[in-house]
PDB file of N, CA and C in Angstrom:
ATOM      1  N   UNK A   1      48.796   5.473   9.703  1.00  0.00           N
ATOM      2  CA  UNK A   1      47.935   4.340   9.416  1.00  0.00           C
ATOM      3  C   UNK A   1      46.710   4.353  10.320  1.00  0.00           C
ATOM      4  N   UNK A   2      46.763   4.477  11.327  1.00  0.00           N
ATOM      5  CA  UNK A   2      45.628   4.639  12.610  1.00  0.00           C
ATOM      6  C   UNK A   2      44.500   5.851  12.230  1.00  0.00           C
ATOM      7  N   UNK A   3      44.747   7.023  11.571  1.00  0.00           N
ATOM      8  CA  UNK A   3      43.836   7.776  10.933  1.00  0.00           C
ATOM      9  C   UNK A   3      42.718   6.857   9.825  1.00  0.00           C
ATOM     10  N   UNK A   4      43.584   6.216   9.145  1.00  0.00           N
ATOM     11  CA  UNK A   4      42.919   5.560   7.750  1.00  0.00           C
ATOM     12  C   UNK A   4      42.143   4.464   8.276  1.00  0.00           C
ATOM     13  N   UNK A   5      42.078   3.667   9.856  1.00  0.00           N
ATOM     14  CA  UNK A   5      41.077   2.839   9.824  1.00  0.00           C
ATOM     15  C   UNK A   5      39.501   3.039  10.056  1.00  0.00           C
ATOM     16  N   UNK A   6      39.885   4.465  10.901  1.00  0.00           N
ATOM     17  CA  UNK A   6      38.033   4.723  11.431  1.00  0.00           C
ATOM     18  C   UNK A   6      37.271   5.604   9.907  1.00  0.00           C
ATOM     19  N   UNK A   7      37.908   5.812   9.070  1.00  0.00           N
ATOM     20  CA  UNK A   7      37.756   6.625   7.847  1.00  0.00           C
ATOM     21  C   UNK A   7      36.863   4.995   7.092  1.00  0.00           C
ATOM     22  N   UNK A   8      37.992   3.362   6.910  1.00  0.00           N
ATOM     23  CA  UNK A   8      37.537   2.826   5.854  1.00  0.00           C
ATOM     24  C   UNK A   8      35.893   2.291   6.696  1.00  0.00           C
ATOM     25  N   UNK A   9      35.943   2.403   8.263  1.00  0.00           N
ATOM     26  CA  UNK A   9      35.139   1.294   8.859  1.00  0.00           C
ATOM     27  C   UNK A   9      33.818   2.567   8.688  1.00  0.00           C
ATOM     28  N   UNK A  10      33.972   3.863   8.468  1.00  0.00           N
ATOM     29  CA  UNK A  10      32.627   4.448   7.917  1.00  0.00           C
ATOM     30  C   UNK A  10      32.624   4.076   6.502  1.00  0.00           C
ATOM     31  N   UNK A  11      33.067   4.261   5.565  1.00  0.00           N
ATOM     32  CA  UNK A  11      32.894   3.637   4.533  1.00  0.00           C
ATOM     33  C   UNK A  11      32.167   2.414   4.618  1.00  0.00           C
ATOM     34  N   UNK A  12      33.059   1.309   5.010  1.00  0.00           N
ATOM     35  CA  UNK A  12      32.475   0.014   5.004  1.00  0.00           C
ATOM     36  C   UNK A  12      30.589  -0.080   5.389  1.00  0.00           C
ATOM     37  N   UNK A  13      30.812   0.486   6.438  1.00  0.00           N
ATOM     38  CA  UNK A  13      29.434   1.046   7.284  1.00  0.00           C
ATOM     39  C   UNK A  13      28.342   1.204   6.110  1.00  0.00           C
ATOM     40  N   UNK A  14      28.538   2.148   5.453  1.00  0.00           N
ATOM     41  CA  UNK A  14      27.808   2.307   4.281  1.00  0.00           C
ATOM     42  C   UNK A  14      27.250   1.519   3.926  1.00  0.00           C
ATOM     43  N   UNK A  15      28.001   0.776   3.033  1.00  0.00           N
ATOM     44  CA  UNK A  15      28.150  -0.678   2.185  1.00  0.00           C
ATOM     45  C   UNK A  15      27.025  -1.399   2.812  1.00  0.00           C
ATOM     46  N   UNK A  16      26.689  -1.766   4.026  1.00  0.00           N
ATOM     47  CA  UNK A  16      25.927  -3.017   4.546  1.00  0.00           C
ATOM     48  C   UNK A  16      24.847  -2.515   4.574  1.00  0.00           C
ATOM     49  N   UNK A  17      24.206  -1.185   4.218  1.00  0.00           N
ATOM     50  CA  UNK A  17      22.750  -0.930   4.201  1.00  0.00           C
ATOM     51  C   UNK A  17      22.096  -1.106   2.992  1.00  0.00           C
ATOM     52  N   UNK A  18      20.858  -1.836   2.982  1.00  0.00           N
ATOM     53  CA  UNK A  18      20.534  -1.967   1.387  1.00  0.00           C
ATOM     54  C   UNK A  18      19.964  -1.078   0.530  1.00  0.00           C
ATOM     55  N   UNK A  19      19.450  -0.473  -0.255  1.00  0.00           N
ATOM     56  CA  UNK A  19      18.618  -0.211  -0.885  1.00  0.00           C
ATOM     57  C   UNK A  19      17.382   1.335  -0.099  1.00  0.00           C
ATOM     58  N   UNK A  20      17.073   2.150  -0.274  1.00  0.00           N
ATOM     59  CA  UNK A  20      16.560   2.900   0.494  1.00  0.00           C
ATOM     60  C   UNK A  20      15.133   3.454  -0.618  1.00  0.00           C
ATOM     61  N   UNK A  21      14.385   2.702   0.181  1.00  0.00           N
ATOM     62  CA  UNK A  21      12.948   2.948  -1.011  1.00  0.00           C
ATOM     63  C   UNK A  21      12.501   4.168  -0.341  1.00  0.00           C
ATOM     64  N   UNK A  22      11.531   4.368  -1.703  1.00  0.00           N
ATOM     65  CA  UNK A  22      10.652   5.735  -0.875  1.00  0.00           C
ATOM     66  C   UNK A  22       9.047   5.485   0.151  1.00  0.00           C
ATOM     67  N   UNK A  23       9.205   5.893   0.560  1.00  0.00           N
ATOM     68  CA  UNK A  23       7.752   5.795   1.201  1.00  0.00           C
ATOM     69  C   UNK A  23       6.127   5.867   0.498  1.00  0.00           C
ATOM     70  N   UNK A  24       5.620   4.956   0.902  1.00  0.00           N
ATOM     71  CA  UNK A  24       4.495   4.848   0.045  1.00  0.00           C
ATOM     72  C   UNK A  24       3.801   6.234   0.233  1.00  0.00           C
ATOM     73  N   UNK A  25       2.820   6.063  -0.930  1.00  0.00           N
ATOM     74  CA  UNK A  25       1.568   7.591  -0.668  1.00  0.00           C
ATOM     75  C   UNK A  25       0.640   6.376  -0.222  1.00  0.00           C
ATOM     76  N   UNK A  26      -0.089   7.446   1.078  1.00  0.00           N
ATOM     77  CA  UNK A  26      -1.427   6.870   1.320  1.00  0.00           C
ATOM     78  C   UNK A  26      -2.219   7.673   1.270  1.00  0.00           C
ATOM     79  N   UNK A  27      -3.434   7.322   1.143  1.00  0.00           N
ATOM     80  CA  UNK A  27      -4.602   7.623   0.976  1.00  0.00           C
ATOM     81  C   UNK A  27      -5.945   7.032   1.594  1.00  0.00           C
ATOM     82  N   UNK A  28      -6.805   7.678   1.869  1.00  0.00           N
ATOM     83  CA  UNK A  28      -7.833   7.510   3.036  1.00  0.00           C
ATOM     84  C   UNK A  28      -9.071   8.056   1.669  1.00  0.00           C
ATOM     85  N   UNK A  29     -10.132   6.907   1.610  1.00  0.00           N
ATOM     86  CA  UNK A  29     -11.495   7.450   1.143  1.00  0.00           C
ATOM     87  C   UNK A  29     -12.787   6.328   1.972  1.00  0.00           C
ATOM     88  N   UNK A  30     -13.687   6.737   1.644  1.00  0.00           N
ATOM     89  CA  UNK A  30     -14.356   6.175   2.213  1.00  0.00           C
ATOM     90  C   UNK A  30     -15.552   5.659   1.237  1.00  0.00           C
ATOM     91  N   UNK A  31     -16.194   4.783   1.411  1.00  0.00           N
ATOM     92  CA  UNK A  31     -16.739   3.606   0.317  1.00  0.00           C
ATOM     93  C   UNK A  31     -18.035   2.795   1.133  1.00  0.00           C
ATOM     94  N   UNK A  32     -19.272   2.934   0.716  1.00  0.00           N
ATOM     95  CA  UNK A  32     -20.199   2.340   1.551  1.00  0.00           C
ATOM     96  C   UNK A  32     -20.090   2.765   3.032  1.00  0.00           C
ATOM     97  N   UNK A  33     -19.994   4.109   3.414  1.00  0.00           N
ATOM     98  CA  UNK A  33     -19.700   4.400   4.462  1.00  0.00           C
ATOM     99  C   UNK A  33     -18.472   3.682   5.982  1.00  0.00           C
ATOM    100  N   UNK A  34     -17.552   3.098   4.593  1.00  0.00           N
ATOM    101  CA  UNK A  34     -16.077   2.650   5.481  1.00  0.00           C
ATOM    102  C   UNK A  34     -15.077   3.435   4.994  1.00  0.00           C
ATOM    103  N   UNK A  35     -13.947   3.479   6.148  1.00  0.00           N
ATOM    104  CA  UNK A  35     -12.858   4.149   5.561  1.00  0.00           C
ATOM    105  C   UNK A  35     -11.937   3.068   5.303  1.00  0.00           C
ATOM    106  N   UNK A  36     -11.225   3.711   3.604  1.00  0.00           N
ATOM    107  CA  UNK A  36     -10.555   2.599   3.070  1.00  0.00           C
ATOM    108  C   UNK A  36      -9.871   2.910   2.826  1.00  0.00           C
ATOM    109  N   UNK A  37      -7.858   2.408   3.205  1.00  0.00           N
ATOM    110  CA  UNK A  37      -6.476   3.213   3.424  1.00  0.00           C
ATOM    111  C   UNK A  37      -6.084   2.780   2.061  1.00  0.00           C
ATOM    112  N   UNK A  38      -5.645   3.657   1.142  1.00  0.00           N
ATOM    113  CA  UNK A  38      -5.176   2.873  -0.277  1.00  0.00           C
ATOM    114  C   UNK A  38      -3.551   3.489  -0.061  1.00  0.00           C
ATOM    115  N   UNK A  39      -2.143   2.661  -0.272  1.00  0.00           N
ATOM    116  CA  UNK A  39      -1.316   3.077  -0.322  1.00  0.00           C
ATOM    117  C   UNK A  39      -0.510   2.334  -1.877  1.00  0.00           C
ATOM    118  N   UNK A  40       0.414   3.270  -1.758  1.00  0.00           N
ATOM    119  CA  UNK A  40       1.562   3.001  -3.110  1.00  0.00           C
ATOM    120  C   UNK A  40       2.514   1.696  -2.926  1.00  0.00           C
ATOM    121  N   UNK A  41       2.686   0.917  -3.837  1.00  0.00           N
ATOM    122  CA  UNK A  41       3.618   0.129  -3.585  1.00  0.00           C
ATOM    123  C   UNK A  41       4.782   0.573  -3.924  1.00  0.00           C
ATOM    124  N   UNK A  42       6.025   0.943  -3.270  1.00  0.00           N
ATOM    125  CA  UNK A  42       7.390   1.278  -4.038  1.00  0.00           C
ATOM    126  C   UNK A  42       7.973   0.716  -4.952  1.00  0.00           C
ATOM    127  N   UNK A  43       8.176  -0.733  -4.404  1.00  0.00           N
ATOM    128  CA  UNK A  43       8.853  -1.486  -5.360  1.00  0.00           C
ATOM    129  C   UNK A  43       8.041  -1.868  -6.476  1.00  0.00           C
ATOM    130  N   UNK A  44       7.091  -1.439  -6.722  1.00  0.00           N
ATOM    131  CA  UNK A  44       6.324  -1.721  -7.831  1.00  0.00           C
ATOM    132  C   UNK A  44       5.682  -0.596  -8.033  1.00  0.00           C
ATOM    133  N   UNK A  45       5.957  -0.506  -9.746  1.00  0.00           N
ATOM    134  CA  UNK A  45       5.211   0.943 -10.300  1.00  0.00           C
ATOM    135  C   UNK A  45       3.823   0.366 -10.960  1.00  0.00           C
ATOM    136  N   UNK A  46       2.345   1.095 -10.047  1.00  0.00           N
ATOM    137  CA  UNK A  46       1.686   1.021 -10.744  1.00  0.00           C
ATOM    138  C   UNK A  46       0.599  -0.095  -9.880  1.00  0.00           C
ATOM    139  N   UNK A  47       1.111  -0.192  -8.332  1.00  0.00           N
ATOM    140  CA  UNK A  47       0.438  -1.250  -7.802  1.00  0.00           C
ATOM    141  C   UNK A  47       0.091  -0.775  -6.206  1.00  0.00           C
ATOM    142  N   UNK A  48      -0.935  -0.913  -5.597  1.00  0.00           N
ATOM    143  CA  UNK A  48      -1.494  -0.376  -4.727  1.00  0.00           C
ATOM    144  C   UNK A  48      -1.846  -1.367  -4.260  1.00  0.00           C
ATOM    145  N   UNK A  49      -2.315  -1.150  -2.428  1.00  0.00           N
ATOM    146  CA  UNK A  49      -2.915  -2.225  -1.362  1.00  0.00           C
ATOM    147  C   UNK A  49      -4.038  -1.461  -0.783  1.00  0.00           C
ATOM    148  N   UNK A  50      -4.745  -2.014  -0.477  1.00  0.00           N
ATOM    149  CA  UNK A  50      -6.126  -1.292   0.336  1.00  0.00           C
ATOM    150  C   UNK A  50      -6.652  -2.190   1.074  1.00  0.00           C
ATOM    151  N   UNK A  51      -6.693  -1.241   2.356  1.00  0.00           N
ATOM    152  CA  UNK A  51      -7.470  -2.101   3.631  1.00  0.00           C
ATOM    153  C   UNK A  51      -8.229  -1.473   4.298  1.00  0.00           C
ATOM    154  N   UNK A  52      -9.613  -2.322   4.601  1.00  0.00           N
ATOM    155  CA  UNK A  52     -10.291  -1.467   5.263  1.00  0.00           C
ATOM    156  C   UNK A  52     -10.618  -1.713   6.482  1.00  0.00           C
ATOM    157  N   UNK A  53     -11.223  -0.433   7.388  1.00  0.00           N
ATOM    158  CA  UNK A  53     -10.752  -0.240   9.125  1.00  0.00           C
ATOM    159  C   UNK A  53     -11.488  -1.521   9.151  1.00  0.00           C
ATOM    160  N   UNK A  54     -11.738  -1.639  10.482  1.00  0.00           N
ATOM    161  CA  UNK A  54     -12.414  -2.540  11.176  1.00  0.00           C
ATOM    162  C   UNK A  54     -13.671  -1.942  11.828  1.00  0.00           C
ATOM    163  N   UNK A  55     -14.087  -0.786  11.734  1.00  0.00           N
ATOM    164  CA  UNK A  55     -15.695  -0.065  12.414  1.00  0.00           C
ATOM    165  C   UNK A  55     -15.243  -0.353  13.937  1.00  0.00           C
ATOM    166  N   UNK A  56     -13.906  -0.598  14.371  1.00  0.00           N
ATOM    167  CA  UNK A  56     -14.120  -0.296  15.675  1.00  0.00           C
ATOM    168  C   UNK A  56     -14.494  -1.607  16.493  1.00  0.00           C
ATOM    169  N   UNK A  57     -14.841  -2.870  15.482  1.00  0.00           N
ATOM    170  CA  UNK A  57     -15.278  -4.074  15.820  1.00  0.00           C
ATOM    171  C   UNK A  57     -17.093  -3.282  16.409  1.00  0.00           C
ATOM    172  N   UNK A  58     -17.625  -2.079  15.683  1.00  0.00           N
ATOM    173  CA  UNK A  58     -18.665  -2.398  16.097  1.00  0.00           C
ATOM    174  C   UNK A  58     -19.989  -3.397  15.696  1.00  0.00           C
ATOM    175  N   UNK A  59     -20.487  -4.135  16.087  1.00  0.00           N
ATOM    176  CA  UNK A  59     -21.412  -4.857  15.268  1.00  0.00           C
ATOM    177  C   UNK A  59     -22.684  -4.107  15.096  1.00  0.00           C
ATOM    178  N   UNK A  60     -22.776  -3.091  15.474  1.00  0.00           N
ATOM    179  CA  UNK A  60     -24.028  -2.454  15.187  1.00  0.00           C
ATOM    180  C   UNK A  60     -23.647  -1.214  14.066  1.00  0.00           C
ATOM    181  N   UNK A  61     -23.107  -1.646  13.134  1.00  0.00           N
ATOM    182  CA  UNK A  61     -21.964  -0.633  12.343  1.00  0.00           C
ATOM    183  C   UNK A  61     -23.312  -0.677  10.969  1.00  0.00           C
ATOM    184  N   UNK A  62     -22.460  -0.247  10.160  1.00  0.00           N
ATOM    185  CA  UNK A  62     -23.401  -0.582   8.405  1.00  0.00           C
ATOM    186  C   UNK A  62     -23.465  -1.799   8.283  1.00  0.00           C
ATOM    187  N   UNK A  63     -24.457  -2.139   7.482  1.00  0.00           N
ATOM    188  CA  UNK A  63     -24.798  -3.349   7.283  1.00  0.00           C
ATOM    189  C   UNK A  63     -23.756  -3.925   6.205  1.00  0.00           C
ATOM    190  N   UNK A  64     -23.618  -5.866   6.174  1.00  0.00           N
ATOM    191  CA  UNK A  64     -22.676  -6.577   5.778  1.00  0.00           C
ATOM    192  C   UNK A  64     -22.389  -6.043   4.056  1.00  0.00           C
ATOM    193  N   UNK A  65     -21.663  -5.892   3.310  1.00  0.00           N
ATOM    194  CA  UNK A  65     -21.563  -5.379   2.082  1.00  0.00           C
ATOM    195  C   UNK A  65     -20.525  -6.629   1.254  1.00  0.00           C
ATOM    196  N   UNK A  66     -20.244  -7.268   0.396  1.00  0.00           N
ATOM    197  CA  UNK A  66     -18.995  -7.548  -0.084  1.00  0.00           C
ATOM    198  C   UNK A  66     -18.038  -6.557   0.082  1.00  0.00           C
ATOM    199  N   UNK A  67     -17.156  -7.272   0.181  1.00  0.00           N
ATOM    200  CA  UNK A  67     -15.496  -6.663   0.298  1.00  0.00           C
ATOM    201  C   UNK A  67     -14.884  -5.922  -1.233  1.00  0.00           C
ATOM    202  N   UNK A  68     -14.590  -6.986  -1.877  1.00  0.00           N
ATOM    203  CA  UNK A  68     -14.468  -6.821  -3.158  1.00  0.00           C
ATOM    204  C   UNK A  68     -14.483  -5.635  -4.304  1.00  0.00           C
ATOM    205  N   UNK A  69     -16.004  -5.378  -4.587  1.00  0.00           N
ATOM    206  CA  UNK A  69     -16.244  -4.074  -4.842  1.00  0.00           C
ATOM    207  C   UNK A  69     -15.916  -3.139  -4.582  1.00  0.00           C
ATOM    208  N   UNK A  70     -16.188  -3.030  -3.094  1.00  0.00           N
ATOM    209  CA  UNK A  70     -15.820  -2.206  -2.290  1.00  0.00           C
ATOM    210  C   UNK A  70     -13.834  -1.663  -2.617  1.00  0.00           C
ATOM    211  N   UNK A  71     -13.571  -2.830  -2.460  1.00  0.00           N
ATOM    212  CA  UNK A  71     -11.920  -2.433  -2.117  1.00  0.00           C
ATOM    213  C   UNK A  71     -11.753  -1.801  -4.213  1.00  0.00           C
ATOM    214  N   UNK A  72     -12.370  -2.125  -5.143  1.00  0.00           N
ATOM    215  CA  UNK A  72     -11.974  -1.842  -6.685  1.00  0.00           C
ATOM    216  C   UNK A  72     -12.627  -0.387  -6.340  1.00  0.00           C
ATOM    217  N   UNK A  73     -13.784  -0.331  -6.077  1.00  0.00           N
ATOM    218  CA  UNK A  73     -14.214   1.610  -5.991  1.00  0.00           C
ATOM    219  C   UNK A  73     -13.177   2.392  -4.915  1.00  0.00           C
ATOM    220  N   UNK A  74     -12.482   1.603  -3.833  1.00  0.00           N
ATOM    221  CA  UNK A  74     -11.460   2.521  -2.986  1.00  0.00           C
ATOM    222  C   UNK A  74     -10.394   2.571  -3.762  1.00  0.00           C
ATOM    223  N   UNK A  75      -9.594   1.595  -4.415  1.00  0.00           N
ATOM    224  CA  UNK A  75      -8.825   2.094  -5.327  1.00  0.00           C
ATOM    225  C   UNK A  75      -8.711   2.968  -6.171  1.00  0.00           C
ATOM    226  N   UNK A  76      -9.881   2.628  -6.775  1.00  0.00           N
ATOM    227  CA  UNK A  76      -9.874   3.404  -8.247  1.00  0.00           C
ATOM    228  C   UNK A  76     -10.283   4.890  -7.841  1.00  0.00           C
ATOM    229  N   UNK A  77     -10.734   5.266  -6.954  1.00  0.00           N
ATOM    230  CA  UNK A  77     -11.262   6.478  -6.260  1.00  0.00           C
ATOM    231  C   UNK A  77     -10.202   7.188  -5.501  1.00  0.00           C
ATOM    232  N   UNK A  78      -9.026   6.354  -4.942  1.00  0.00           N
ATOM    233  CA  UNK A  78      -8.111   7.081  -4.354  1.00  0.00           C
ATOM    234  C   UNK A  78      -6.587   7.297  -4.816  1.00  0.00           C
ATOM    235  N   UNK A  79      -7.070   6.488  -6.494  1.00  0.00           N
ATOM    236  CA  UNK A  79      -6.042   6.228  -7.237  1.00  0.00           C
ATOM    237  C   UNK A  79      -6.033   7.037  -8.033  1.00  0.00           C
ATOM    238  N   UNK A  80      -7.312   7.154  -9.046  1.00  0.00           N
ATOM    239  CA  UNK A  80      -7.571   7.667 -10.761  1.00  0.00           C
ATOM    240  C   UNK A  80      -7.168   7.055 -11.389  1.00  0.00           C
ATOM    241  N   UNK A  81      -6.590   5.397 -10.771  1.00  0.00           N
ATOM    242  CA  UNK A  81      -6.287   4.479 -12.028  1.00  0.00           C
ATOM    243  C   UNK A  81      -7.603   3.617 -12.061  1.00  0.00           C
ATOM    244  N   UNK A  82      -7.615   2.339 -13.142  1.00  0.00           N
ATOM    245  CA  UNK A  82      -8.423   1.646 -13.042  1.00  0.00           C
ATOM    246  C   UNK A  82      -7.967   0.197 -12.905  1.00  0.00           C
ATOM    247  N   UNK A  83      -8.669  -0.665 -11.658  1.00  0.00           N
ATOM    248  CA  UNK A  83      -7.640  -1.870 -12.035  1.00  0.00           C
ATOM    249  C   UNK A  83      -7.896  -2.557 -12.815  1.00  0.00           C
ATOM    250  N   UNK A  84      -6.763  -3.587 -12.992  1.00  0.00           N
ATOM    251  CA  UNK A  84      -6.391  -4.871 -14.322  1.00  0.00           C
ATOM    252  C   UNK A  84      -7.688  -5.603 -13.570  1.00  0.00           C
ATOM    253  N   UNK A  85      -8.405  -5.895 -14.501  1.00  0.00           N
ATOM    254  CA  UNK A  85      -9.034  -7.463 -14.227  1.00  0.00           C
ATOM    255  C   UNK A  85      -8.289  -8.551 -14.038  1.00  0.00           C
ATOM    256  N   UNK A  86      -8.903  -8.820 -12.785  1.00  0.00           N
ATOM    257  CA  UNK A  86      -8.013 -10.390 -12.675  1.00  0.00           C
ATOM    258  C   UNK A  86      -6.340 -10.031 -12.042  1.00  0.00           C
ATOM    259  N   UNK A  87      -5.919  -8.930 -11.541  1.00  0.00           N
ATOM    260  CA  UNK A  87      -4.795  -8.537 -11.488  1.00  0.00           C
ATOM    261  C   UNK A  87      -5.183  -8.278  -9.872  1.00  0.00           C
ATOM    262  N   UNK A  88      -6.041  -7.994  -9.169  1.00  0.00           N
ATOM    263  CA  UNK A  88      -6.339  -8.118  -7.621  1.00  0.00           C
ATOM    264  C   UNK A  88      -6.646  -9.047  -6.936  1.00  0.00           C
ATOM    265  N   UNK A  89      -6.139  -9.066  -5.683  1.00  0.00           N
ATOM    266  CA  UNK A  89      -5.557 -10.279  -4.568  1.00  0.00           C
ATOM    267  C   UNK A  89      -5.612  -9.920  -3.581  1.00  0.00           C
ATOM    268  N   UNK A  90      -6.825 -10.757  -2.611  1.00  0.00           N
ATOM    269  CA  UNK A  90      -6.572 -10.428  -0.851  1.00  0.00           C
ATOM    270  C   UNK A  90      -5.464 -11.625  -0.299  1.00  0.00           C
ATOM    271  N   UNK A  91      -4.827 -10.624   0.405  1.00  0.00           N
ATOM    272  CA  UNK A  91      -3.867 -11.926   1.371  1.00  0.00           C
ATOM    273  C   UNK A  91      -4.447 -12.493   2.735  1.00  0.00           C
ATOM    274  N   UNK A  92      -3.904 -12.701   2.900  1.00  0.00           N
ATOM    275  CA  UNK A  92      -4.437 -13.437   4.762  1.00  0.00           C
ATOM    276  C   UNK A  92      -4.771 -12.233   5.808  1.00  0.00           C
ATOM    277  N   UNK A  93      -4.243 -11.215   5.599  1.00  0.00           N
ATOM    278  CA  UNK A  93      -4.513 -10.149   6.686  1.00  0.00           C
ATOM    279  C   UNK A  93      -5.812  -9.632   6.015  1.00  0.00           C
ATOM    280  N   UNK A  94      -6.268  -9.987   4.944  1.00  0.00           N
ATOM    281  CA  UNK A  94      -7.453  -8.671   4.754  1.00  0.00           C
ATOM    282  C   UNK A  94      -7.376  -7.491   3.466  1.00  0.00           C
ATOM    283  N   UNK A  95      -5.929  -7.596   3.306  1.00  0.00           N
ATOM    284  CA  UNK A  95      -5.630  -6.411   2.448  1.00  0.00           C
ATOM    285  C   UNK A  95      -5.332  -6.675   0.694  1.00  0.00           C
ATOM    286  N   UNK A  96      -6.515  -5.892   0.686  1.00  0.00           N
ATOM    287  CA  UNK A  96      -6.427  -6.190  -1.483  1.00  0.00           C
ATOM    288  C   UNK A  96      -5.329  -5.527  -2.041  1.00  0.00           C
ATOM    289  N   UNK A  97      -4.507  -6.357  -3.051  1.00  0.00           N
ATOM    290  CA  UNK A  97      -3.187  -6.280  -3.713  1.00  0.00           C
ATOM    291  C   UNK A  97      -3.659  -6.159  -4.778  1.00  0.00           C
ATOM    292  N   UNK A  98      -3.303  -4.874  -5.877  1.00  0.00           N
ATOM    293  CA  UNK A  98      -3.719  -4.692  -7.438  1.00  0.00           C
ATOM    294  C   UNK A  98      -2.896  -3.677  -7.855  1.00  0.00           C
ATOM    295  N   UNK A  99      -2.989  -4.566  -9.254  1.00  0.00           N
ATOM    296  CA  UNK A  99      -2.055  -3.970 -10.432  1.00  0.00           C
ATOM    297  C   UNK A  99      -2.908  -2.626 -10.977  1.00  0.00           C
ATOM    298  N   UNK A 100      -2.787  -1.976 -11.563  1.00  0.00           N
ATOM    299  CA  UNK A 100      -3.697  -0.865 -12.087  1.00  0.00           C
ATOM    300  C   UNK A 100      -2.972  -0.616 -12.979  1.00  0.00           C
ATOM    301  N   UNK A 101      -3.595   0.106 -14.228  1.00  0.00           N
ATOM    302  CA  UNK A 101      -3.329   1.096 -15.350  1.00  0.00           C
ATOM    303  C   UNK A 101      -4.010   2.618 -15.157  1.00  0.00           C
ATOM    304  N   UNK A 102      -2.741   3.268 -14.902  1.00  0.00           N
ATOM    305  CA  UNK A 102      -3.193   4.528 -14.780  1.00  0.00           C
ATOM    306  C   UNK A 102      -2.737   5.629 -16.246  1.00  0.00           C
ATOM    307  N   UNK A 103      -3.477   7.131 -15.973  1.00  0.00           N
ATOM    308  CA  UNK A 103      -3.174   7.659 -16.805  1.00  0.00           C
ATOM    309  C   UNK A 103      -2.005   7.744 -17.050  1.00  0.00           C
ATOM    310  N   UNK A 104      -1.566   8.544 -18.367  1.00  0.00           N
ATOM    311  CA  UNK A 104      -0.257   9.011 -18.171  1.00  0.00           C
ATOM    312  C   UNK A 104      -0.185  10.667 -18.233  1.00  0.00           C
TER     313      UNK A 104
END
């Protein structure tokens, strides 16, 4: 009997880990002379985040640009998809959330 408990408590062990996603793809392009990180969402097929650096906090950097644009040409440029209208979202940190239709 003493063999069969350290056998079920790896088993059990198993059991309590959840789910094991894959790692996003990232991607680095650059857009109005910023670099803009576009990565994969796992749990979602077909949906990407993009954020762009900070210049280092320099203020003598490129001049002010919208965000916006910017973050739909880093996508779509580091994607080859195109996004959904109306399907992209900045959150509180900065970083644009979008659905895309890509080829097949």
């Amino acid at each position: 009997m003493l063999p069969v408990i350290p056998v079920m408590m790896f088993l059990l062990a198993g059991c309590a880990e959840g789910p094991v996603l894959a790692a996003p793809e990232v991607r680095q392009v650059e857009v109005l002379g910023r670099i803009w990180t576009v990565s994969s969402v796992p749990e979602r097929p077909n949906a990407f985040v993009a954020s762009r650096d900070n210049n280092n906090l320099n203020p003598f950097g490129r001049p002010a640009a919208l965000r916006t644009p910017q973050a739909v040409k880093a996508l779509e440029t580091a994607t080859g998809c195109k996004v959904i209208p109306g399907r992209i979202w900045q959150d509180t940190t900065a970083q644009y959330h979008a659905d895309m239709v890509c080829p097949v």
